[in-house]
Protein backbone atom coordinates (compact mmCIF):
# COMPACT_ATOMS: atom_id res chain seq x y z
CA UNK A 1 -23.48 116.52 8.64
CA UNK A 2 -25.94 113.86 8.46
CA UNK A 3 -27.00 112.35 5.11
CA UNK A 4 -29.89 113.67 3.72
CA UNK A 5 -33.18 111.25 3.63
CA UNK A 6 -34.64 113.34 1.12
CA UNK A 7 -36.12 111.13 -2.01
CA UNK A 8 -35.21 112.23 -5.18
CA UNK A 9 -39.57 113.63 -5.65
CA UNK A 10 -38.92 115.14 -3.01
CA UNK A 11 -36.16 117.09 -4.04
CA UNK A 12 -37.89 118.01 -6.89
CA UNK A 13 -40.94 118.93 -5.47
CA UNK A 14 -38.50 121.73 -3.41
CA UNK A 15 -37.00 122.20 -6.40
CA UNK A 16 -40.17 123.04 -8.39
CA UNK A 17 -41.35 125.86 -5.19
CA UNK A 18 -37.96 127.80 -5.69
CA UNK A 19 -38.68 130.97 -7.60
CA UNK A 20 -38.20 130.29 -11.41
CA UNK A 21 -34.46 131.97 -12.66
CA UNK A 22 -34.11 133.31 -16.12
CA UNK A 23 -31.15 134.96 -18.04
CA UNK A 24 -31.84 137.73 -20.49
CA UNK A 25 -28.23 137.44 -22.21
CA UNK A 26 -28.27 137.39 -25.71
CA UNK A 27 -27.71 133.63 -26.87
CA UNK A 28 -24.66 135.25 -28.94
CA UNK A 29 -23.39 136.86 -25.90
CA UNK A 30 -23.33 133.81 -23.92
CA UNK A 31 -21.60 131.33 -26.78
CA UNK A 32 -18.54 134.54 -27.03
CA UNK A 33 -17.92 135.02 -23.95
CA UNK A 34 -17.83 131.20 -23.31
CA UNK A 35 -15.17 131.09 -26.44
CA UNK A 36 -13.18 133.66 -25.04
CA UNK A 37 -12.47 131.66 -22.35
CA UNK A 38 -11.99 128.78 -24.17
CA UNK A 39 -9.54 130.52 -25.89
CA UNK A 40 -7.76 131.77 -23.12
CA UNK A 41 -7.19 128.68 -21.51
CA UNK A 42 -5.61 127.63 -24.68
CA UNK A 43 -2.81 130.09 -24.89
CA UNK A 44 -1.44 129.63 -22.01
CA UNK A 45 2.73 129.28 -21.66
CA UNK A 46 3.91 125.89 -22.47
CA UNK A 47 6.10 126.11 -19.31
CA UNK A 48 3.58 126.68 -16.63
CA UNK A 49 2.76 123.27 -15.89
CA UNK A 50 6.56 121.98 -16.33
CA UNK A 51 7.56 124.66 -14.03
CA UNK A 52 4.88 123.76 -11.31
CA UNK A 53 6.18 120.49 -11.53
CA UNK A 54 9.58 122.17 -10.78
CA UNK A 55 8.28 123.89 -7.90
CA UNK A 56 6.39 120.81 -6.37
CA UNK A 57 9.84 118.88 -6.44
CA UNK A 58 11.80 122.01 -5.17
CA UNK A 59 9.35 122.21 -2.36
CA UNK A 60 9.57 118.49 -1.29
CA UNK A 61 13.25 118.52 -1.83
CA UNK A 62 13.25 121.34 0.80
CA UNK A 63 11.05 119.66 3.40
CA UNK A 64 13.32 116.46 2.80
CA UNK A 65 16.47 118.45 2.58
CA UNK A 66 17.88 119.31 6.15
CA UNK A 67 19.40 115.31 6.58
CA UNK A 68 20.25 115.48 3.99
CA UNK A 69 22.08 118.70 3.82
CA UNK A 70 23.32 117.95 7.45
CA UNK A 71 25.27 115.19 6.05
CA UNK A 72 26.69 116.46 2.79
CA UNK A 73 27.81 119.58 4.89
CA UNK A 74 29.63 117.57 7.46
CA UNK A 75 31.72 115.80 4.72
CA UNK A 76 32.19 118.87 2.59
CA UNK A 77 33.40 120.35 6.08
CA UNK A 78 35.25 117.83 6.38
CA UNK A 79 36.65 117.95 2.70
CA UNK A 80 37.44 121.74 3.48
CA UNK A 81 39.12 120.82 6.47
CA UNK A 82 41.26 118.49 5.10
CA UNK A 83 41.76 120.82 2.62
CA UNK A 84 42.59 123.92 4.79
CA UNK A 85 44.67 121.54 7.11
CA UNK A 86 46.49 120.42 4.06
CA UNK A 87 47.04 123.68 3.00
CA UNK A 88 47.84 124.47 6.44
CA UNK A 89 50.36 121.76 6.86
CA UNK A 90 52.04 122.43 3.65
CA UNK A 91 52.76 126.23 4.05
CA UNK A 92 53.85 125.03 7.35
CA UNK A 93 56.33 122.90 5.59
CA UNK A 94 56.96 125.55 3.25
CA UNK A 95 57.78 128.02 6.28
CA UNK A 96 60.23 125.00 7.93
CA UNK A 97 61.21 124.38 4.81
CA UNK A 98 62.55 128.47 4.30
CA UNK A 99 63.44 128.68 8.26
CA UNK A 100 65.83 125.36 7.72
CA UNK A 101 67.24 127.08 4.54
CA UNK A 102 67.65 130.75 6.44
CA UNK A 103 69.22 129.09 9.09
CA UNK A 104 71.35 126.45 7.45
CA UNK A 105 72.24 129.81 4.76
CA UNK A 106 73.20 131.48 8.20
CA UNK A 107 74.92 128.77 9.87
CA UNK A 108 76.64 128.49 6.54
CA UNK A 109 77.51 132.01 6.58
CA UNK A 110 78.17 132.01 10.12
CA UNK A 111 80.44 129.41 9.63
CA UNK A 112 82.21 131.06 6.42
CA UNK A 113 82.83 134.38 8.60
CA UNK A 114 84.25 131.85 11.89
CA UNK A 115 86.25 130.50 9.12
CA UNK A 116 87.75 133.31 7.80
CA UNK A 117 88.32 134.81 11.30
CA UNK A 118 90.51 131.96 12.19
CA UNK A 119 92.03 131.71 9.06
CA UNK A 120 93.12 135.47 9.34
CA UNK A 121 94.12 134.65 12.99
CA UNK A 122 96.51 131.65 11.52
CA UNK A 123 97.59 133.91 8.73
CA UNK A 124 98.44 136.71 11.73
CA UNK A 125 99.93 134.02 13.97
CA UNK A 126 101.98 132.57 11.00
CA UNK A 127 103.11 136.36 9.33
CA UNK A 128 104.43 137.21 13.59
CA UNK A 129 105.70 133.59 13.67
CA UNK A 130 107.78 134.35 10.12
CA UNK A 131 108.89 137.65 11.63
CA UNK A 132 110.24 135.94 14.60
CA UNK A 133 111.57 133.05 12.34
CA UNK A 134 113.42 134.95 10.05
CA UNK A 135 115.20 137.57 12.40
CA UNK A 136 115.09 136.06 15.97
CA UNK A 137 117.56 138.39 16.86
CA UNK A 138 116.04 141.79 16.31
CA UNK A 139 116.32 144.10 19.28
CA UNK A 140 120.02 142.80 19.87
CA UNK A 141 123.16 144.83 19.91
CA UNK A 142 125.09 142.99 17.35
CA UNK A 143 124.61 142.15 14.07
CA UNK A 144 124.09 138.07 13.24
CA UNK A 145 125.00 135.91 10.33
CA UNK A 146 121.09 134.92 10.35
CA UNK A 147 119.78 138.89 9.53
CA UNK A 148 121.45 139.83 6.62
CA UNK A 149 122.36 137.62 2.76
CA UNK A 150 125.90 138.98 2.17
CA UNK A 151 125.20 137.79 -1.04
CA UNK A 152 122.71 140.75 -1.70
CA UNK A 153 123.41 143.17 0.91
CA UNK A 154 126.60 145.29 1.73
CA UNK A 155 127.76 145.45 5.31
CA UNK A 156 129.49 148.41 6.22
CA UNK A 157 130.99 149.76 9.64
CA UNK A 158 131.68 153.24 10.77
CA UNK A 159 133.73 154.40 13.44
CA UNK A 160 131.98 157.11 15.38
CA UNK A 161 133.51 159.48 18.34
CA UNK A 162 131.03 159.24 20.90
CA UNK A 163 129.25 162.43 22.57
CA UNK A 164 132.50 163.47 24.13
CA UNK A 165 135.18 162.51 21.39
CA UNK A 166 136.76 160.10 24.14
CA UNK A 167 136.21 157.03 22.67
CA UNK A 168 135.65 155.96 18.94
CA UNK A 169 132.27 153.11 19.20
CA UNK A 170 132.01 150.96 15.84
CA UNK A 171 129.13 151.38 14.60
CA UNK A 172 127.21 148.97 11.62
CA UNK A 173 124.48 149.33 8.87
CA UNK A 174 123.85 146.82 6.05
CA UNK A 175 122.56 148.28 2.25
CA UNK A 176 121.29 146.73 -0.70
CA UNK A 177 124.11 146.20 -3.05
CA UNK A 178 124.14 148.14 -6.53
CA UNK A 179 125.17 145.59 -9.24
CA UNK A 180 128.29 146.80 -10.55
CA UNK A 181 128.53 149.65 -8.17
CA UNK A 182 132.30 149.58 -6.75
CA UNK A 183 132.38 148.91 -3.04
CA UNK A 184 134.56 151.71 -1.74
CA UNK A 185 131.82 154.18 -4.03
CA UNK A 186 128.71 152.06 -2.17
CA UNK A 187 130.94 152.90 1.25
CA UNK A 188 131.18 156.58 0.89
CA UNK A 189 127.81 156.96 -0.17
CA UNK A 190 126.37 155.52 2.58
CA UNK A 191 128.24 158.09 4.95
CA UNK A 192 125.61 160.70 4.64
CA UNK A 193 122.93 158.08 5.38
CA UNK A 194 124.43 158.10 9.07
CA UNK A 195 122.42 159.10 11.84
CA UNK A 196 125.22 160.45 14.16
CA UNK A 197 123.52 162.67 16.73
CA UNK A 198 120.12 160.20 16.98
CA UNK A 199 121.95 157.34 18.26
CA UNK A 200 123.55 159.60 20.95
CA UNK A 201 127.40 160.28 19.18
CA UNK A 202 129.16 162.98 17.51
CA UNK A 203 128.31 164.12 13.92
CA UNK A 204 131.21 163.05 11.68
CA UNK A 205 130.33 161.87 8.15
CA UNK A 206 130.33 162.26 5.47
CA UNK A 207 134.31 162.88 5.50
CA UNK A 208 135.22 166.19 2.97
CA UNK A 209 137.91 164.12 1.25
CA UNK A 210 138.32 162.09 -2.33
CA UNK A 211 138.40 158.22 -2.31
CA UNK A 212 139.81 156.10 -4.60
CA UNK A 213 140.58 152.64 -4.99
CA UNK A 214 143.24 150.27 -6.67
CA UNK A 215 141.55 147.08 -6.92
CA UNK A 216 144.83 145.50 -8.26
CA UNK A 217 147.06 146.39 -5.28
CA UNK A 218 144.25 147.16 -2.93
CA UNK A 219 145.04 150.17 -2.12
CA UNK A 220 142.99 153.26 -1.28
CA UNK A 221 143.68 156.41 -1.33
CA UNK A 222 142.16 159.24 0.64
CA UNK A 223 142.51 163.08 -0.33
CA UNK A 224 141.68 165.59 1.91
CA UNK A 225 141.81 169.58 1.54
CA UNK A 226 144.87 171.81 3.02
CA UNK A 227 142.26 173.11 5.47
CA UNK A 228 140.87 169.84 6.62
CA UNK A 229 138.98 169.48 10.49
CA UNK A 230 141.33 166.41 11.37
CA UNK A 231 145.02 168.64 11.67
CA UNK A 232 144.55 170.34 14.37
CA UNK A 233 143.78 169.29 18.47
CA UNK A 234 145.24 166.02 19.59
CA UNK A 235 141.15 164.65 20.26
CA UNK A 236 140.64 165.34 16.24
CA UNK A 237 143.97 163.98 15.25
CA UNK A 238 143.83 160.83 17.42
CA UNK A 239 139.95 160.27 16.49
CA UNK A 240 140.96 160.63 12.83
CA UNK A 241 143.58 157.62 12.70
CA UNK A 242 141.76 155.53 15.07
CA UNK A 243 138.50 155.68 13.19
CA UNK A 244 140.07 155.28 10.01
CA UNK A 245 141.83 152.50 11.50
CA UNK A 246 139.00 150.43 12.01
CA UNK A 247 137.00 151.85 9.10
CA UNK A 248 139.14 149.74 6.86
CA UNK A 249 140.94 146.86 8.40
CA UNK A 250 139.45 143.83 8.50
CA UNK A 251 137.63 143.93 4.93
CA UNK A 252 140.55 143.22 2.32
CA UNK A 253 142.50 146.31 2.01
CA UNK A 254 146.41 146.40 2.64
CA UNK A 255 147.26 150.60 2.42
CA UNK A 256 145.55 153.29 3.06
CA UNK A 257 147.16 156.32 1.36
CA UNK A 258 146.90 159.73 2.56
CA UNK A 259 147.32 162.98 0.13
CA UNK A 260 146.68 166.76 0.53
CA UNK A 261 145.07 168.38 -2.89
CA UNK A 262 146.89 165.82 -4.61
CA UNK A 263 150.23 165.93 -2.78
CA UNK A 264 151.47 163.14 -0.81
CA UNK A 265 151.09 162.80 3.09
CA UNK A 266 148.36 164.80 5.30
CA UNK A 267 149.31 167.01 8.12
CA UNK A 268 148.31 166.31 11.73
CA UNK A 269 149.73 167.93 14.52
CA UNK A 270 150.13 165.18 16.83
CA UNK A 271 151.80 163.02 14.35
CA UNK A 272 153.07 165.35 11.76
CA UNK A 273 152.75 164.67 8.51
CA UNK A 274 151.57 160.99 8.00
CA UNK A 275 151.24 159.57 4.07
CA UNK A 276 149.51 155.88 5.22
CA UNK A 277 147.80 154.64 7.99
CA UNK A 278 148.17 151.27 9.34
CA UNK A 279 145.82 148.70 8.18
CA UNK A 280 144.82 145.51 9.61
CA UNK A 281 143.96 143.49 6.66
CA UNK A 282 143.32 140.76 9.15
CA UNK A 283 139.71 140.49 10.57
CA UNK A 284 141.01 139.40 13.61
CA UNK A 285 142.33 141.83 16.22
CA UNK A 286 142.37 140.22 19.63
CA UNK A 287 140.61 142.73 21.58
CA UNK A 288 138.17 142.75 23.98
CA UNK A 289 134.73 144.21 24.59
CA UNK A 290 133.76 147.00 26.81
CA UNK A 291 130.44 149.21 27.59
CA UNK A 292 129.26 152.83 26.37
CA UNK A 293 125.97 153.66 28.39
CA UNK A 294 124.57 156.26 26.54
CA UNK A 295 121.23 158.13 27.92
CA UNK A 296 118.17 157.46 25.68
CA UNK A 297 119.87 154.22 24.11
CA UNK A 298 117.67 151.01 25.02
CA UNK A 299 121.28 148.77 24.85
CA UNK A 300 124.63 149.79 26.04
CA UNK A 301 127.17 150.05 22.70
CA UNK A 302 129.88 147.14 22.29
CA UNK A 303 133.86 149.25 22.55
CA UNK A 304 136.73 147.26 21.62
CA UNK A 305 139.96 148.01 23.53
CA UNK A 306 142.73 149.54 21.87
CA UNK A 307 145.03 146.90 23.86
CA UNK A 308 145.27 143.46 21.60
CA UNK A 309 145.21 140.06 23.93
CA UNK A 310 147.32 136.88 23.60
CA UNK A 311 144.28 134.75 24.56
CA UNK A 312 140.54 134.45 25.18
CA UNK A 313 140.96 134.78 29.30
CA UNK A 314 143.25 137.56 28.95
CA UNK A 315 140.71 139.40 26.90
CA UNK A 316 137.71 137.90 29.50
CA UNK A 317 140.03 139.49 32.43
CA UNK A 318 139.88 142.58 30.62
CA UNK A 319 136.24 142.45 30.32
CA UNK A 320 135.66 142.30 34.37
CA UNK A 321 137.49 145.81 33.95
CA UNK A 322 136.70 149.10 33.66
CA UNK A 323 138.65 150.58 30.57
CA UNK A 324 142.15 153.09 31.52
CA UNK A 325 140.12 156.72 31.14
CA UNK A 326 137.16 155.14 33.05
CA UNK A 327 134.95 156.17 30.88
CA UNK A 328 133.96 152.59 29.59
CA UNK A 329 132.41 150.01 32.32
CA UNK A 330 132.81 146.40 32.25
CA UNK A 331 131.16 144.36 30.73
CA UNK A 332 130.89 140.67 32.42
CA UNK A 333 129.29 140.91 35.95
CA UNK A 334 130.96 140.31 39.08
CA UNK A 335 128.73 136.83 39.76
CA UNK A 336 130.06 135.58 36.35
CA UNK A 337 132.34 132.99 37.07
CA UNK A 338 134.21 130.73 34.42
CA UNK A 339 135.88 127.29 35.77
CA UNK A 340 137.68 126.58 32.27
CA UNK A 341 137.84 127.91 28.57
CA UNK A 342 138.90 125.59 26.05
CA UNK A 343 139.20 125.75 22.42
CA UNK A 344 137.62 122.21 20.80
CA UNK A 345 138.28 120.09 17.52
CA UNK A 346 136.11 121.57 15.49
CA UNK A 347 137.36 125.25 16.90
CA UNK A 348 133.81 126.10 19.12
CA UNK A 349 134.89 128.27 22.26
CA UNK A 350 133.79 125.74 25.03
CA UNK A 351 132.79 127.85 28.62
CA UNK A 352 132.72 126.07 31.93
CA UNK A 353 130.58 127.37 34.24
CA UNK A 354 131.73 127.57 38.27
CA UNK A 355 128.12 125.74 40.22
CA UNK A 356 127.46 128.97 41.88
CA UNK A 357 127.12 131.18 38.48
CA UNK A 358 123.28 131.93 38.00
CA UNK A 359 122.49 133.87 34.46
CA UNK A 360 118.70 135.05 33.85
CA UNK A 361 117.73 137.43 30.70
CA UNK A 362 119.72 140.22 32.24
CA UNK A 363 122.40 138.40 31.07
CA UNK A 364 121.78 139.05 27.61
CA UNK A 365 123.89 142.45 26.61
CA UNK A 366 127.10 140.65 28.80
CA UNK A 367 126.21 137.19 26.07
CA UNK A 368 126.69 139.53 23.47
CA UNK A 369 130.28 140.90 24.26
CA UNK A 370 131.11 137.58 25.03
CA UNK A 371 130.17 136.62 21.33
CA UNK A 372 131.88 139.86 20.30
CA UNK A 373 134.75 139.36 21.82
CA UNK A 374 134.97 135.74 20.62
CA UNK A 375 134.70 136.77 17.02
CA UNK A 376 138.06 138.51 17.25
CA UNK A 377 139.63 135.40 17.96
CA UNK A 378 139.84 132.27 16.03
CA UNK A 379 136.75 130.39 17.11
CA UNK A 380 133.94 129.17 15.04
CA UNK A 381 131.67 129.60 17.69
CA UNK A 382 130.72 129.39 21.81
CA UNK A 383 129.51 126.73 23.77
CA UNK A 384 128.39 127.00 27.26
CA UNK A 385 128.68 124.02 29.99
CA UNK A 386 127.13 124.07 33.44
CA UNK A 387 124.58 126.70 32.48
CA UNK A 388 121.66 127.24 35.06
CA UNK A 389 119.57 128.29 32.47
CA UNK A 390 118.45 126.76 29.07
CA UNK A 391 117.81 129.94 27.05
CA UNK A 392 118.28 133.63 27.01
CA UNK A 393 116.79 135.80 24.69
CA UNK A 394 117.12 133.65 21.20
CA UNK A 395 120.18 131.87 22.38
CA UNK A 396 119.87 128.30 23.20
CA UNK A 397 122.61 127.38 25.76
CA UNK A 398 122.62 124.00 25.07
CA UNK A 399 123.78 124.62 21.30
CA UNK A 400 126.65 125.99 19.79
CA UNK A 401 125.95 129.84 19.28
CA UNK A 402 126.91 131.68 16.57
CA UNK A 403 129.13 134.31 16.46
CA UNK A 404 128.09 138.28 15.40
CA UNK A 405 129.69 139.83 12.15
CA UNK A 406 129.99 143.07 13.68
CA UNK A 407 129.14 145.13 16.78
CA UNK A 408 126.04 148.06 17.56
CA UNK A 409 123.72 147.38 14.08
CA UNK A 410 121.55 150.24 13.01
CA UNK A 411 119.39 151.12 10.40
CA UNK A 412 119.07 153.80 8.00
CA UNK A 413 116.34 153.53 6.21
């Protein structure tokens, strides 16, 4: 718009054309209702202006904001970043921390149990290993110094007819000793503890007779009834002295006594009336070893002949044998062959093997009546030279062996 060029008589000579304007409000009128508004303006809130100051710098903060913002949110990003990562990183931790604990608990554990296993396995090994150690011979025919304390046990043998009443086979049992319990009372006891007609022989104990025994003049006595089983057939009569026989020789006692309800002397019909027996009180009666094979039985019984021998190769000759009724079979192989016997200083049974001799484990049960038979002489033990072999069952060859205490153990527990 351009600038007006109007003077100001100009202006008022316009002015002074314009119709003429007049206001018909009461003076009164116009001076309240100017003081009204007056008065309005002055109540208004104290804030107002304060707070449109507050708005103004809101406003500009938000038009100068979005830099600004940009960058605080980047670092407080950042800050929650670091944060979460730490967090993050430390309930990783936490988590390797547990897994390392689980698995070193578990290794632990694992460990522990591997431990234990092997320390039942020893424990196994060693309880098998103390079985073996402290009875190598188990399984064996004979009974062995090694198997029994004589100190606390009793060792008692019993002659026994076998199957057929044709020969009498010794057989032995060990018991715990009774403190104070007489031995002949301990020996009858044990009778009815036998197990005849299991181990393939004839039932014969208990005896039906008395025993009693003189400690001073060791002497027992032994009372049967005027109807006893052993008076009549010459099998029953023979069986009764030859068991009885070897019952009690050997273990201390010089007479055996025989009554009848109290009366000297017992009737047998083979013999007539006898009133002792003869007893060896001597352990040692020179005889040799034969076999019983008897069905079901996993070792052959040891039989000593009824025929005494001067020496060790007479009773060895004897062995190669079969017995005079047949019925017992030899008891050292054909391919056995000894070069020498000799009887050392210290009283050890020394054997010579011949080069062509060859023993394996099947050898074992013909050892054994070799030791047998060498425990009725006076050796303290055998020796063997020129052996092929080292060992057969727990008998080292190149040692001295020891001999049995008596032949065909069983037990009766």
């Amino acid at each position: 718009m351009k600038k007006s060029q109007l003077s100001d008589k100009q202006l008022e000579e316009i002015l002074g054309q314009m119709p003429k304007v007049k206001d018909h409000r009461d003076s009164r009128d116009i001076y309240q209702n100017i003081a009204h508004r007056v008065e309005k303006r002055k109540k208004m809130p104290t804030w107002v202006i304060p707070g449109a100051a507050l708005a103004a710098v809101l406003f500009l903060a938000f038009i100068l904001s979005p830099g600004l913002m940009g960058s605080n949110y980047s670092e407080q990003q950042s800050m929650d970043s670091s944060s979460a990562d730490g967090e993050k990183s430390s309930m990783e931790m936490d988590t390797a921390v547990r897994d390392d604990t689980a698995n070193e608990s578990a290794s632990r554990e694992e460990s522990t149990l591997m431990m234990d296993a092997a320390e039942g396995e020893e424990e196994k090994a060693k309880e098998f290993a103390a079985m073996d150690k402290a009875n190598p011979y188990d399984g064996l025919i004979s009974l062995y110094p090694e198997e029994v304390d004589s100190g606390t046990s009793d060792i008692f043998t019993y002659a026994i007819p076998d199957a057929v009443a044709t020969s009498i086979v010794p057989v032995t049992v060990t018991k715990q000793k009774e403190e104070g319990e007489p031995w002949i009372d301990s020996y009858t006891e044990t009778m009815s503890m036998l197990k005849e007609e299991e181990w393939g022989l004839t039932e014969y104990y208990p005896m039906d007779a008395t025993w009693s025994y003189d400690e001073t003049t060791k002497t027992l006595t032994m009372d049967v009834k005027e109807n006893h089983p052993y008076r009549h057939g010459s099998s029953a009569n023979i069986n009764f002295v030859d068991s009885m026989t070897q019952n009690f020789s050997g273990v201390g006692i010089e007479k055996m006594v025989l009554t009848t309800e109290g009366k000297p002397g017992v009737e047998l019909s083979n013999y007539g009336p006898m009133k002792e027996l003869p007893i060896n009180a001597e352990a040692k009666s020179r005889r040799a070893y034969l076999f019983l094979t008897v069905e079901g039985m996993p070792n052959p019984y040891l039989v000593p002949t009824k025929e005494q021998h001067k020496t060790i190769g007479a009773a060895f000759a004897q062995m190669w044998k079969v017995d005079e009724t047949g019925y017992l079979s030899p008891s050292l192989p054909d391919g056995f062959k000894l070069a020498q016997t000799k009887k050392t200083e210290d009283d050890v049974l020394e054997i010579t093997l011949e080069e062509n001799t060859i023993l394996d484990e099947n050898f074992l049960p013909n050892l054994e009546a070799i030791l047998m038979t060498a425990s009725e002489f006076d050796y303290t033990g055998v020796r063997f030279t020129n052996a092929n072999i080292d060992q057969i069952g727990p008998f080292n060859l190149n040692e001295v062996l020891s001999l049995p205490l008596a032949p065909n153990k069983k037990t009766i527990n």
